[in-house]
Protein backbone atom coordinates (compact mmCIF):
# COMPACT_ATOMS: atom_id res chain seq x y z
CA UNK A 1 20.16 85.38 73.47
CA UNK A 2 19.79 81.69 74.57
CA UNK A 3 21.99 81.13 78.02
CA UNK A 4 22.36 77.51 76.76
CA UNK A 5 24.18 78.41 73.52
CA UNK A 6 28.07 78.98 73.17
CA UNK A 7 29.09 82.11 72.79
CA UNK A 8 31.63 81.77 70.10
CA UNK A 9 33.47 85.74 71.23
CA UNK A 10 33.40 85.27 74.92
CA UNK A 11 36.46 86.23 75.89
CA UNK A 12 37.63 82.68 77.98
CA UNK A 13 36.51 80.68 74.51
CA UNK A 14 38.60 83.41 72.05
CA UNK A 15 41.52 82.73 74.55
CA UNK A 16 41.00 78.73 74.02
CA UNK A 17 38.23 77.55 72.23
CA UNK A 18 39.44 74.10 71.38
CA UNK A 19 37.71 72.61 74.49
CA UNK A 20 34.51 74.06 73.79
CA UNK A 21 34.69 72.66 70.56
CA UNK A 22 35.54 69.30 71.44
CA UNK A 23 31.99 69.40 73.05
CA UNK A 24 30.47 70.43 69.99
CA UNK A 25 32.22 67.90 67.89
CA UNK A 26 30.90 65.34 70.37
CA UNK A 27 27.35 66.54 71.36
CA UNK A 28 26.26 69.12 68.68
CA UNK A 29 28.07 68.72 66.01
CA UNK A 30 25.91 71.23 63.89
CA UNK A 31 23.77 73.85 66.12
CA UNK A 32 23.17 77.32 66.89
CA UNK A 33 26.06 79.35 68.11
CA UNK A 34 25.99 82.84 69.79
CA UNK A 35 26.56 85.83 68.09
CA UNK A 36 23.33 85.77 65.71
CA UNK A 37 22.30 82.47 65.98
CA UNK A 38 24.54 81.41 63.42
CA UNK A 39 24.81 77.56 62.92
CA UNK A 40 28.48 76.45 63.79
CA UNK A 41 29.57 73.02 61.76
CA UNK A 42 32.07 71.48 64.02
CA UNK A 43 33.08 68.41 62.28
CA UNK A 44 35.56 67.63 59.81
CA UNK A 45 33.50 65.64 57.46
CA UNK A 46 30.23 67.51 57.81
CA UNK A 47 32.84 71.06 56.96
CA UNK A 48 34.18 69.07 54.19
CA UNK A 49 30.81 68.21 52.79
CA UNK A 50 29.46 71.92 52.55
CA UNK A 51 33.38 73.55 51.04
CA UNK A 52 32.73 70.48 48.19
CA UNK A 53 28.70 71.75 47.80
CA UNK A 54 28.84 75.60 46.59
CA UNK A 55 24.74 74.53 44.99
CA UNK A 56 24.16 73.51 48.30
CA UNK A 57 26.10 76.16 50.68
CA UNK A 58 26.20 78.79 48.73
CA UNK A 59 29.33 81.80 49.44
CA UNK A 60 27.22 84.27 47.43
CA UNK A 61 24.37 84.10 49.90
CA UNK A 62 26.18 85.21 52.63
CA UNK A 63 26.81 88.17 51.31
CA UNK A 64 24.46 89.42 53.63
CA UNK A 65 26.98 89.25 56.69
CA UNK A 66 29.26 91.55 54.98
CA UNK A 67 25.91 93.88 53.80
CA UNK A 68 24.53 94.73 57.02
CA UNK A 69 22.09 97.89 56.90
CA UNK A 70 24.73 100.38 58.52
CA UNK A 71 26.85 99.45 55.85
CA UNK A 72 25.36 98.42 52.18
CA UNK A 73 28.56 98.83 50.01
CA UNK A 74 31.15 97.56 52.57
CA UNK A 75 34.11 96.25 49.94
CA UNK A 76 34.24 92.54 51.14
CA UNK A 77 30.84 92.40 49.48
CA UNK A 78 32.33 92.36 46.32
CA UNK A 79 35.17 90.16 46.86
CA UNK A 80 35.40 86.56 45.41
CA UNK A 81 34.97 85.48 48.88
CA UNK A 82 31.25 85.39 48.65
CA UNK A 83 30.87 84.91 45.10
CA UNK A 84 29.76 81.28 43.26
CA UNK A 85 30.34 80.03 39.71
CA UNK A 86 30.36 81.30 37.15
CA UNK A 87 31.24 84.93 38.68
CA UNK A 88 33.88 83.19 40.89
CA UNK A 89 35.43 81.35 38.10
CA UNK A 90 35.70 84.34 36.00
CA UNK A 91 37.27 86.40 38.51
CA UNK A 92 39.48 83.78 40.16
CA UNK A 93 40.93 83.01 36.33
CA UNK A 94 42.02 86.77 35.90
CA UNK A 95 43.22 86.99 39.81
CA UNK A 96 45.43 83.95 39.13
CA UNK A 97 47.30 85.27 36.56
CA UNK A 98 48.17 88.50 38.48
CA UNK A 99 49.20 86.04 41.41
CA UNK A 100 51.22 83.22 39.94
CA UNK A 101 54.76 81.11 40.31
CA UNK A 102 56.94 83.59 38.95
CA UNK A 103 55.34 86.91 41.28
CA UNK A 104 56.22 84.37 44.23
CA UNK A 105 59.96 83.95 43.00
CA UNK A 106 60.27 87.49 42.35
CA UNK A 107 58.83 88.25 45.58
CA UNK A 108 61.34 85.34 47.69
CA UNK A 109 64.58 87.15 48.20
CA UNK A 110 62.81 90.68 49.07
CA UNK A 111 60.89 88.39 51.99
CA UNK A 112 64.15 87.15 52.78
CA UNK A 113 65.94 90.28 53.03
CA UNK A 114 62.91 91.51 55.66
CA UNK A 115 62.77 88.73 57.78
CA UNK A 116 66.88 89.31 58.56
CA UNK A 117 66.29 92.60 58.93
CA UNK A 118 62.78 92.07 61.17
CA UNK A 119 64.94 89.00 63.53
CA UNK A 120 68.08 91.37 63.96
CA UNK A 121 66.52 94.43 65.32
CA UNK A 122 64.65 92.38 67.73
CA UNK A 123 65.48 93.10 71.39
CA UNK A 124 67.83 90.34 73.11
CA UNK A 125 66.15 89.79 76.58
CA UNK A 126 64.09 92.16 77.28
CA UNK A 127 60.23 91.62 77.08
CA UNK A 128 58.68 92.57 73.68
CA UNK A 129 55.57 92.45 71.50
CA UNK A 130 55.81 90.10 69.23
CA UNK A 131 52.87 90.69 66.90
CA UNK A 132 54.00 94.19 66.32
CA UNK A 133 57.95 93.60 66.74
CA UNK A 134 58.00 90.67 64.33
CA UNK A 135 54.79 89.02 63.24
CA UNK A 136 53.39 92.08 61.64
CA UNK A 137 56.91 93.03 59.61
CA UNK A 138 57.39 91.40 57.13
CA UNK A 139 53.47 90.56 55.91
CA UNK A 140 52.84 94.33 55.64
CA UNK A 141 55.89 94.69 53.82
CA UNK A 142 55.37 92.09 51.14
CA UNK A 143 51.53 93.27 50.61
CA UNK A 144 52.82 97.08 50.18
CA UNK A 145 55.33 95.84 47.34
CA UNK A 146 52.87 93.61 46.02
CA UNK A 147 50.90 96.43 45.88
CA UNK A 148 54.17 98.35 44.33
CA UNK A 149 53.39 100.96 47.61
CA UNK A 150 56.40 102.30 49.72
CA UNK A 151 57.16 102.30 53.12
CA UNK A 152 55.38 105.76 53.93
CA UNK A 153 51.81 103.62 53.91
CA UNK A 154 52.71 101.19 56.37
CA UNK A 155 50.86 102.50 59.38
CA UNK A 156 48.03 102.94 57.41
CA UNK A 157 48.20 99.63 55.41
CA UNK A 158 47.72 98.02 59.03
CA UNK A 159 45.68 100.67 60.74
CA UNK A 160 42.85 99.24 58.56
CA UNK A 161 44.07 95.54 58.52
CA UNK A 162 43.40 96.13 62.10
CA UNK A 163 39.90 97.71 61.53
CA UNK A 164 38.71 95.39 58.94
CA UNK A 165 39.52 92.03 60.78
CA UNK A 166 37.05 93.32 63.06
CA UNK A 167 34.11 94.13 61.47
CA UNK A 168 31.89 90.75 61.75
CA UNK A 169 32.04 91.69 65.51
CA UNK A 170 30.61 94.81 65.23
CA UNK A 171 27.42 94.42 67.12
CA UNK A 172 24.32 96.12 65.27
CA UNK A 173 23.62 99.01 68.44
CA UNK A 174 27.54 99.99 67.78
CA UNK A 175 27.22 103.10 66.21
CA UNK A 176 30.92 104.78 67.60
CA UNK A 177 32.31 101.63 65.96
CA UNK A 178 30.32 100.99 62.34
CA UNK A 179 31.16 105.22 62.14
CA UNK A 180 34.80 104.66 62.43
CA UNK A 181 34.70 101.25 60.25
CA UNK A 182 32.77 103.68 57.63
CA UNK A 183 35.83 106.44 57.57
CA UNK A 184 38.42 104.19 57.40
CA UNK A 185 36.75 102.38 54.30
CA UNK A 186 36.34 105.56 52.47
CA UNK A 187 39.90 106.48 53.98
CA UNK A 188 41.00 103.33 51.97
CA UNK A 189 38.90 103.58 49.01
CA UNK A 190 40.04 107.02 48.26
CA UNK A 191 43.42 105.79 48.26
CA UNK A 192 43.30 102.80 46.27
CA UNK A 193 41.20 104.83 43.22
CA UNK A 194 44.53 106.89 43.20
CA UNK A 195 46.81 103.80 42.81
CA UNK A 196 44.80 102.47 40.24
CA UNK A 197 44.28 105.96 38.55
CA UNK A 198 48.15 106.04 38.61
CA UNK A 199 48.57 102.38 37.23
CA UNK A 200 46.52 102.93 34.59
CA UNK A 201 48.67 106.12 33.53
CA UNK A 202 51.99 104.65 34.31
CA UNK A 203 51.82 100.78 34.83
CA UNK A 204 54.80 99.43 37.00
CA UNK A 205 56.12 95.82 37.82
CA UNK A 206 53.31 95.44 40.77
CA UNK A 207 50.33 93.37 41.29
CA UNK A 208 47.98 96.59 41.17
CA UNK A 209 49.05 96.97 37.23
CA UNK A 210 48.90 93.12 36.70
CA UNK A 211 45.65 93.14 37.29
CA UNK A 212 44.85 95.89 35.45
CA UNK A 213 46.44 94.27 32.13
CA UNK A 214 44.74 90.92 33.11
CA UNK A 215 42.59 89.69 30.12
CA UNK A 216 40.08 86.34 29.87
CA UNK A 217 37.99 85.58 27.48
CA UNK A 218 38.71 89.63 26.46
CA UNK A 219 37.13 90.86 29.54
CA UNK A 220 39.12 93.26 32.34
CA UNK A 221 37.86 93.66 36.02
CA UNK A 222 35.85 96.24 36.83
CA UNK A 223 36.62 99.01 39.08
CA UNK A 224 34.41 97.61 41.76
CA UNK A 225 36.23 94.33 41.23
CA UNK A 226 39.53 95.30 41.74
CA UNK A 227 38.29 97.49 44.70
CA UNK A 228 37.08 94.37 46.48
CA UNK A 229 40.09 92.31 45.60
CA UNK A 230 42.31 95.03 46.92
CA UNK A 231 40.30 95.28 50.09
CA UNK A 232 40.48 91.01 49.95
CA UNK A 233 43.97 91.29 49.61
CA UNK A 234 44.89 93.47 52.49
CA UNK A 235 42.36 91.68 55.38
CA UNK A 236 43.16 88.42 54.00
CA UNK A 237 46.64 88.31 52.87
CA UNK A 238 48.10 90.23 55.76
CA UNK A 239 45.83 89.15 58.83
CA UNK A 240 45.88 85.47 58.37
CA UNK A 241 49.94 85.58 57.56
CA UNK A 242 50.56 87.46 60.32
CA UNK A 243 48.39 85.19 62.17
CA UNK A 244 50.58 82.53 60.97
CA UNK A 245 53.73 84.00 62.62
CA UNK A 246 52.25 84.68 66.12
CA UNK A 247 50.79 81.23 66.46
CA UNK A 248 53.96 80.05 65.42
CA UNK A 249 56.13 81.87 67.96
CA UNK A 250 53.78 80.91 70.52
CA UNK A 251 54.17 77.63 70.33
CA UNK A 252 57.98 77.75 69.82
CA UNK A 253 57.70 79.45 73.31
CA UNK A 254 55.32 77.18 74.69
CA UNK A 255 57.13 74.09 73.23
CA UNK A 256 61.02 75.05 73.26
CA UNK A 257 61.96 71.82 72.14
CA UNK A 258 60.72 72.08 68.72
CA UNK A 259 62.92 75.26 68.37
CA UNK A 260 65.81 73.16 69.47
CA UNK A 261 64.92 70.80 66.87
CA UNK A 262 64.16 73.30 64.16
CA UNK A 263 67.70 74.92 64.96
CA UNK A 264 69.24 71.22 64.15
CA UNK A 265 67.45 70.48 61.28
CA UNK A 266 65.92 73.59 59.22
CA UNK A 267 64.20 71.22 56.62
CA UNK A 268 61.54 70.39 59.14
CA UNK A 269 60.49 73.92 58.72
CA UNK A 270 57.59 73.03 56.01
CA UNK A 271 56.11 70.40 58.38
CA UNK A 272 56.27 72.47 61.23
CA UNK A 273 54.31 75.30 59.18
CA UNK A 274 52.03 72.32 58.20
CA UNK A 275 50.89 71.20 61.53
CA UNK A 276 51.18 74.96 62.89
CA UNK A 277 48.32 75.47 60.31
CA UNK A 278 46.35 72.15 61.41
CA UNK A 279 47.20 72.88 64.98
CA UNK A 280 46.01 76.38 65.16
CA UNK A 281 45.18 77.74 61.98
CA UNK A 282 44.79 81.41 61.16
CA UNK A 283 41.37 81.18 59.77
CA UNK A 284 38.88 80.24 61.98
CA UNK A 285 36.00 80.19 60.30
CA UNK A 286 34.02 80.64 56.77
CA UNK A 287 30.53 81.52 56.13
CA UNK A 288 27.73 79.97 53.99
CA UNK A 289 24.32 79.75 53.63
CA UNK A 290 21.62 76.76 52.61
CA UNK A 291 20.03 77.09 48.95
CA UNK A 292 17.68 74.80 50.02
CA UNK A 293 16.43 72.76 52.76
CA UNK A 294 19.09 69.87 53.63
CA UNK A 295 20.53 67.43 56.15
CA UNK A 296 24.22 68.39 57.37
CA UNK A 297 25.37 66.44 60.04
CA UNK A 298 22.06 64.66 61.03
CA UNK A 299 20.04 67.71 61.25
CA UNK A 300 17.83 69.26 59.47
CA UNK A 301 18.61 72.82 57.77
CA UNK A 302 15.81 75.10 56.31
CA UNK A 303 16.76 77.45 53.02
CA UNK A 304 18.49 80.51 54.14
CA UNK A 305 20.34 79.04 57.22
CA UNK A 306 23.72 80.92 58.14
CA UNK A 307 26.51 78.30 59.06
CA UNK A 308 29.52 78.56 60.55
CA UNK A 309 32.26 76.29 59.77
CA UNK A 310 34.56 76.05 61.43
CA UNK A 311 37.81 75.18 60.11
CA UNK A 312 39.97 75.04 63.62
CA UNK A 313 36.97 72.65 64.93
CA UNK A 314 37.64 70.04 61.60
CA UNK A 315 41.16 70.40 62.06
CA UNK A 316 40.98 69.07 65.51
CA UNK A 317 38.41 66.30 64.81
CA UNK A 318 39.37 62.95 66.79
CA UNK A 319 37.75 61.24 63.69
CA UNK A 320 40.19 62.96 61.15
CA UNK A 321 43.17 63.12 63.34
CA UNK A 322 44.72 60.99 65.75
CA UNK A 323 45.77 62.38 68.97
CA UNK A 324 44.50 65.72 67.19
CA UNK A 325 45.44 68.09 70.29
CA UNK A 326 49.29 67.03 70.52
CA UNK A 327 51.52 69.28 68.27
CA UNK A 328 53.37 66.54 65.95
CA UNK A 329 56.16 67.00 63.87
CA UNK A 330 56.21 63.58 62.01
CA UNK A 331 51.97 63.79 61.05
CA UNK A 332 51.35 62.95 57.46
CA UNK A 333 50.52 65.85 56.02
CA UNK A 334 49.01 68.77 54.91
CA UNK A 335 45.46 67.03 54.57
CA UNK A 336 43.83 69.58 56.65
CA UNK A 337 41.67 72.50 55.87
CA UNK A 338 43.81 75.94 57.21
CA UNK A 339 43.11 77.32 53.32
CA UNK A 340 39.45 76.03 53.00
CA UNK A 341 39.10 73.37 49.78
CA UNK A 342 37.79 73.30 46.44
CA UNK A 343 37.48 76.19 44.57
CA UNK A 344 37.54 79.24 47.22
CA UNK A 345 41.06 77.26 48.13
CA UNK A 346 43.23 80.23 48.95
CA UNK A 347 45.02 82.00 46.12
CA UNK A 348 47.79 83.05 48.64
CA UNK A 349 48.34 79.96 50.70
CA UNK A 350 51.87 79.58 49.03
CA UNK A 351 52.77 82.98 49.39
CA UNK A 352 51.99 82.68 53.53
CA UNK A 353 53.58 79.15 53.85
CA UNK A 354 56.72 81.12 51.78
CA UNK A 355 56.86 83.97 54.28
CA UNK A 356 56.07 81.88 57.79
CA UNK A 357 59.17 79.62 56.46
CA UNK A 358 61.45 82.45 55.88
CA UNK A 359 60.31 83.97 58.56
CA UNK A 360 60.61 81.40 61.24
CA UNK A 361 64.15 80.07 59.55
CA UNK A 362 65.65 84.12 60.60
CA UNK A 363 63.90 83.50 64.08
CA UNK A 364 65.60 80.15 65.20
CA UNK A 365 68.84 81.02 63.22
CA UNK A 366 69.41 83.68 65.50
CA UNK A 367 67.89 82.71 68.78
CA UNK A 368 68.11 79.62 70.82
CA UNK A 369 64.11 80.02 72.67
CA UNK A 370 61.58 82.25 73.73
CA UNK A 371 60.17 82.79 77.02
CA UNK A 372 57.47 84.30 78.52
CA UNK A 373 57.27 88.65 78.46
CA UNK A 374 55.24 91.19 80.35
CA UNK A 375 51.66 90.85 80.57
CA UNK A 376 49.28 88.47 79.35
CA UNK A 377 48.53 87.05 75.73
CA UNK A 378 45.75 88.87 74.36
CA UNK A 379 42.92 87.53 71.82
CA UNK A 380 41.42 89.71 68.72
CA UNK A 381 37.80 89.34 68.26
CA UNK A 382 36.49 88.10 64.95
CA UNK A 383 34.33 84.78 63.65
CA UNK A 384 36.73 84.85 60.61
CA UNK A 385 39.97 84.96 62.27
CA UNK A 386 41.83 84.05 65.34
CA UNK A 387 44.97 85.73 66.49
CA UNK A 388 47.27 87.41 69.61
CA UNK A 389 46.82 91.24 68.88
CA UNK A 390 49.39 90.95 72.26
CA UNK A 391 51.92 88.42 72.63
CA UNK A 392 54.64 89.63 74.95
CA UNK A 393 58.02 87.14 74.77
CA UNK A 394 61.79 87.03 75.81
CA UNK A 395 64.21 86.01 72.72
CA UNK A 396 67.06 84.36 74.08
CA UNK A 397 70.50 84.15 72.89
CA UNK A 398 71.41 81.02 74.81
């Protein structure tokens, strides 16, 4: 390992990487990283460049990070997430219909009734987790009923959120760790061949037996299919949502006059959600890898070179942005990157923005600020994501 190279999971850059990427923006804007030598694209217009070039920077070909040789058939693998046209575009059409307009509306006054219930069992003054107390609520709760799953699978539901999240961090000489990542994906595997086994008997008004029925061009998703979409739904609709919320109540704590001025004015709510995603979005980064040999950013690629990009990096770009580290209500937006772009553009992004919104509007109806708990704010480690998996604060009445 090169002593000259960021280290992109030390724990002093996880707590706040955007200076470190500043100096990769300004000196290195694409070059080799730490863990595995991957090569990190800091820049907005270089990031933007490879999500517009799938020929190019392929999704398929990175594959490989989620097929590492203690683990051949890990589920991610066979998520749309590393798949290219025409696979992608097949698969995306029949996901689509399973997760469209009217599943959202049907799904709005359920999130609703959560996020009451999550804001008024919340401790008045005392110190409390946040990211298990309300962050984590009302995500889990909405990707169960999607799922048309009751309460009883909760803990387990985020039990291998958890797990999963962490799993490009697994270093190779891990073994105690890639065994327990191993269990709990056979733990969850086993489970979800029931649901479907069930669907298929008795189809309900869920998203499992949506997908099921979904048809195009004649053709049904396989049972591998809908096993990697389920385990695609669970890391990635629940994680970066709940993500979503923690950032957000951070900086509400941090920055107690934009609570004030959410409490005055709850249509600002979108735009605050909007530059909470530009300002610290959930995901961090997204794989890809060269089909060929190419320029990105003024240097030179071979075929078969792992990047990086990173999404929170472009999203803070000084060329893209101005004044791109100050928090700012009245910023044009969204015309940032917090979903990715083109056609891996997230399927749930309005499904999160829907549930941070609710969310946030139960937080700042019932509480006038947030200040600092117990103990420090802790950091999860992951390329993909970046979250508090600790974030002790105060709600205040007055």
């Amino acid at each position: 390992m090169s002593s000259s190279r960021v280290n992109l999971l030390a724990p002093e850059v996880r707590a706040n990487p955007y200076p470190v990427f500043a100096g990769l923006r300004r000196h290195a804007p694409v070059s080799q990283v730490d863990p595995m030598g991957l090569w990190a694209v800091s820049r907005f217009a270089d990031v933007s460049q490879v999500l517009k070039n799938p020929q190019l920077f392929a999704s398929e070909g990175f594959k490989q990070a989620y097929r590492p040789a203690w683990f051949p058939d890990y589920p991610m693998a066979d998520s749309m997430l590393v798949m290219d046209p025409p696979h992608h575009t097949r698969l995306k059409a029949l996901v689509t219909r399973a997760f469209g307009p009217s599943v959202i509306t049907r799904l709005e006054p359920r999130i609703r009734q959560l996020a009451e219930q999550t804001v008024a069992e919340l401790p008045v003054d005392q110190s409390v987790d946040f990211v298990s107390a309300f962050s984590v609520r009302v995500p889990l709760a909405v990707i169960a009923e999607l799922m048309g799953l009751g309460p009883s699978i909760y803990p387990d539901l985020k039990r291998w959120a958890d797990l999963f999240a962490t799993f490009t961090g697994i270093p190779a000489h891990d073994t105690g760790r890639q065994q327990q990542m191993r269990d709990a994906v056979a733990e969850f595997r086993r489970h979800f061949e029931q649901v479907l086994e069930e669907r298929r008997r008795e189809p309900r008004e869920d998203l499992v037996s949506d997908l099921l029925r979904a048809r195009v061009d004649g053709e049904a998703l396989t049972q591998t299919e809908l096993m990697g979409f389920m385990f695609l739904l669970l890391t990635a609709g629940m994680e970066t949502t709940v993500h979503l919320m923690s950032h957000s109540a951070h900086r509400l704590h941090l920055q107690p006059e934009l609570m004030e001025r959410l409490r005055a004015d709850r249509s600002l709510l979108p735009r605050f959600i909007d530059e909470m995603l530009r300002y610290e979005p959930p995901v961090h980064g997204v794989f890809r890898m060269t089909t060929q040999e190419v320029e990105l950013g003024g240097v030179r690629l071979p075929r078969g070179a792992r990047l990086l990009l990173l999404l929170c990096s472009a999203n803070r770009d000084e060329a893209q942005f101005p004044e791109p580290d100050r928090f700012d209500l009245e910023r044009p937006g969204p015309q940032n990157l917090p979903f990715g772009h083109g056609i891996h553009f997230c399927l749930g992004a309005h499904l999160a923005r829907l549930e941070g919104r609710i969310a946030l509007e139960a937080l700042v109806s019932r509480f006038s600020r947030l200040t600092a708990g117990d103990g420090p704010v802790r950091w999860n480690s992951s390329l993909v994501v970046r979250g508090p998996t600790a974030l002790p604060l105060v709600a205040r009445l007055s």
